[in-house]
C-alpha atoms as a PDB file:
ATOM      1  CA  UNK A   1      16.960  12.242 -48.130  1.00  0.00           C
ATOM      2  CA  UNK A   2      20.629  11.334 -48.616  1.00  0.00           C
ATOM      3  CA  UNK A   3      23.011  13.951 -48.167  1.00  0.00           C
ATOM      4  CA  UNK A   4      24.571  12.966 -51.595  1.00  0.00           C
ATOM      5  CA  UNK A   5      21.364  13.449 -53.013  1.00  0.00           C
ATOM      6  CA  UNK A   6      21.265  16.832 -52.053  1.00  0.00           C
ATOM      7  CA  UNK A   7      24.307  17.896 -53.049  1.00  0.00           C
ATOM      8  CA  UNK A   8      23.386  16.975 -57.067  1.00  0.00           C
ATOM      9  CA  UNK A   9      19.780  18.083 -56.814  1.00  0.00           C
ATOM     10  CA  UNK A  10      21.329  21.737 -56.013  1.00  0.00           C
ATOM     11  CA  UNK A  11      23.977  20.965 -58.634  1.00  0.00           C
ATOM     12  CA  UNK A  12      21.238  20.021 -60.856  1.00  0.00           C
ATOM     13  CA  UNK A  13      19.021  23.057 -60.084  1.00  0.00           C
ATOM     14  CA  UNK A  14      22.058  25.386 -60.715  1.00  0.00           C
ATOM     15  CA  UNK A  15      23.293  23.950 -64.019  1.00  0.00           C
ATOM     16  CA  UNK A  16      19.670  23.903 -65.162  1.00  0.00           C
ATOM     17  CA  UNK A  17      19.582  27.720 -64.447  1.00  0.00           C
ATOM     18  CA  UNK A  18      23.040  28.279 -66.393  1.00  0.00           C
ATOM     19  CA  UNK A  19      22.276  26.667 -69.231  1.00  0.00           C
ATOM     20  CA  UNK A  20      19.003  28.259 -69.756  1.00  0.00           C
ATOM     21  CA  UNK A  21      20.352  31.585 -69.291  1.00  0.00           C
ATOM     22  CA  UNK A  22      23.235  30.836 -71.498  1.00  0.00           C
ATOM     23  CA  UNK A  23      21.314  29.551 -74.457  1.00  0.00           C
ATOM     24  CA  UNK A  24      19.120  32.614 -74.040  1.00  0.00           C
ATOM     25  CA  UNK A  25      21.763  34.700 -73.975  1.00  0.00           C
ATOM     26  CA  UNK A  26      23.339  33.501 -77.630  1.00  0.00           C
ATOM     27  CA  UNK A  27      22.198  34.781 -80.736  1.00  0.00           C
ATOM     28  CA  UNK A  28      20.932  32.878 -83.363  1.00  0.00           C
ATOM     29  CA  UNK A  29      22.884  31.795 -86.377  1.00  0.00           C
ATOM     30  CA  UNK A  30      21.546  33.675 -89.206  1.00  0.00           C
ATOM     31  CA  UNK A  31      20.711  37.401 -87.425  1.00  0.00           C
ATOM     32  CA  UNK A  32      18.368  38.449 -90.293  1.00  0.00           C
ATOM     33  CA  UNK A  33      17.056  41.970 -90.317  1.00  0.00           C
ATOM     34  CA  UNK A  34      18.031  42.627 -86.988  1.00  0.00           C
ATOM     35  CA  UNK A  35      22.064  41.650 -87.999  1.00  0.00           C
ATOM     36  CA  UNK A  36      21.716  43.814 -90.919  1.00  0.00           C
ATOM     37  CA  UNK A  37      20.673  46.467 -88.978  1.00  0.00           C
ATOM     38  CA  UNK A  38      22.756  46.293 -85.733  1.00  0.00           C
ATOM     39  CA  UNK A  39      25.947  45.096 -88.238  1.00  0.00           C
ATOM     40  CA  UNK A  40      27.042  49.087 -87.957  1.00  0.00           C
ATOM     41  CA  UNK A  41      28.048  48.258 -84.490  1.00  0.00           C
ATOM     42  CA  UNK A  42      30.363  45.364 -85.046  1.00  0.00           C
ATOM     43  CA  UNK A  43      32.593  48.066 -86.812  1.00  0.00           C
ATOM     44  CA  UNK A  44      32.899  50.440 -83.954  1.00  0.00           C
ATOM     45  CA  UNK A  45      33.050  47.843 -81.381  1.00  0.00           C
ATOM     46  CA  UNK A  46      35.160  45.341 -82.949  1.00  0.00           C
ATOM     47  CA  UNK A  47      34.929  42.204 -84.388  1.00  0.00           C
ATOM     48  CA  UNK A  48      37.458  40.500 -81.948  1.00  0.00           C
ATOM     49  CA  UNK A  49      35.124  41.359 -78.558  1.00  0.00           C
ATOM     50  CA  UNK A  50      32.057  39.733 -80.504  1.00  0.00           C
ATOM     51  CA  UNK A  51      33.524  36.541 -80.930  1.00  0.00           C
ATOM     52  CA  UNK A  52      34.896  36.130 -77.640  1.00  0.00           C
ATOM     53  CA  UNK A  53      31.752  36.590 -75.748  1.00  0.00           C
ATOM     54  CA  UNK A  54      30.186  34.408 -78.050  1.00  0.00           C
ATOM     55  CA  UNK A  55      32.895  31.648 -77.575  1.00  0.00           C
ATOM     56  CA  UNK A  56      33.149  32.069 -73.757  1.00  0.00           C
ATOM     57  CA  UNK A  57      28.852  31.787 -73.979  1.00  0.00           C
ATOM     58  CA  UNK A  58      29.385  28.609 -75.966  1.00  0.00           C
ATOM     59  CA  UNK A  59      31.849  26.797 -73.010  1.00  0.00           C
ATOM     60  CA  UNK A  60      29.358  27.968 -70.436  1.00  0.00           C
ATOM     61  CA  UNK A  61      26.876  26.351 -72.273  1.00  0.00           C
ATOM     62  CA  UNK A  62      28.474  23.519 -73.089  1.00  0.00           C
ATOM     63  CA  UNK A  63      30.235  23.100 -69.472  1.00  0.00           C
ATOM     64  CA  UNK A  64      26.625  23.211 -68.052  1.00  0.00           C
ATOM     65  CA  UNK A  65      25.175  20.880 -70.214  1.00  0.00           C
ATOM     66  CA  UNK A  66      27.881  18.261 -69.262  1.00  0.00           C
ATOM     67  CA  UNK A  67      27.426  19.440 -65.844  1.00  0.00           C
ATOM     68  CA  UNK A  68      23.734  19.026 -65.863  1.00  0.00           C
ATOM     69  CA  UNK A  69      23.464  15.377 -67.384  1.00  0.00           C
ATOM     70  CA  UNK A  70      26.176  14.177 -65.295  1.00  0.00           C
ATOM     71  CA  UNK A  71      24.268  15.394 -62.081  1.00  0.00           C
ATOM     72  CA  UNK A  72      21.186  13.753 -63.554  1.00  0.00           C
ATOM     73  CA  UNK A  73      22.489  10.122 -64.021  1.00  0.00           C
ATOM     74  CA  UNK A  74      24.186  10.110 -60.522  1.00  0.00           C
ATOM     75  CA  UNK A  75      21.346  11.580 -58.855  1.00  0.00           C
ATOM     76  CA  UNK A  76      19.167   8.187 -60.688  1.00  0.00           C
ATOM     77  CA  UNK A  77      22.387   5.916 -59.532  1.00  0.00           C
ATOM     78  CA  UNK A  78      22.224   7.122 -55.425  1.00  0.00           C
ATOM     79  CA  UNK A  79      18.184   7.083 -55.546  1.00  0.00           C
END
């Protein structure tokens, strides 16, 4: 196997991994009864910490998604 090859099937592997976790990790847009619930804690915690692990969640996700389909259509190009 080509050396190159290996390099983006690890890359591939790895940005496959991130962006599962990271979509995972996100919560949905409408919360429902759990939001309504857990929306107590927003107020003690802050509204300005919530939105900046949701935006930094967001760029990993969308820096492994880039990541991952780039990987993918030069690992098809060196095969």
């Amino acid at each position: 196997m080509n050396p190159v090859a290996i390099i983006f099937t690890v890359l591939l592997i790895i940005s496959s991994l991130v962006l599962i976790a990271s979509i995972l990790l996100q919560s949905g847009k409408s919360a429902g009864l759990s939001g309504s619930i857990a929306g107590g804690a927003e107020s003690i915690w802050g509204k300005k910490q919530g939105r900046s692990y949701e935006a930094m969640l967001s760029k990993v996700t969308t820096i492994s998604a880039v990541t991952f389909i780039l990987s993918a259509l030069i690992l098809v190009a060196v095969q």
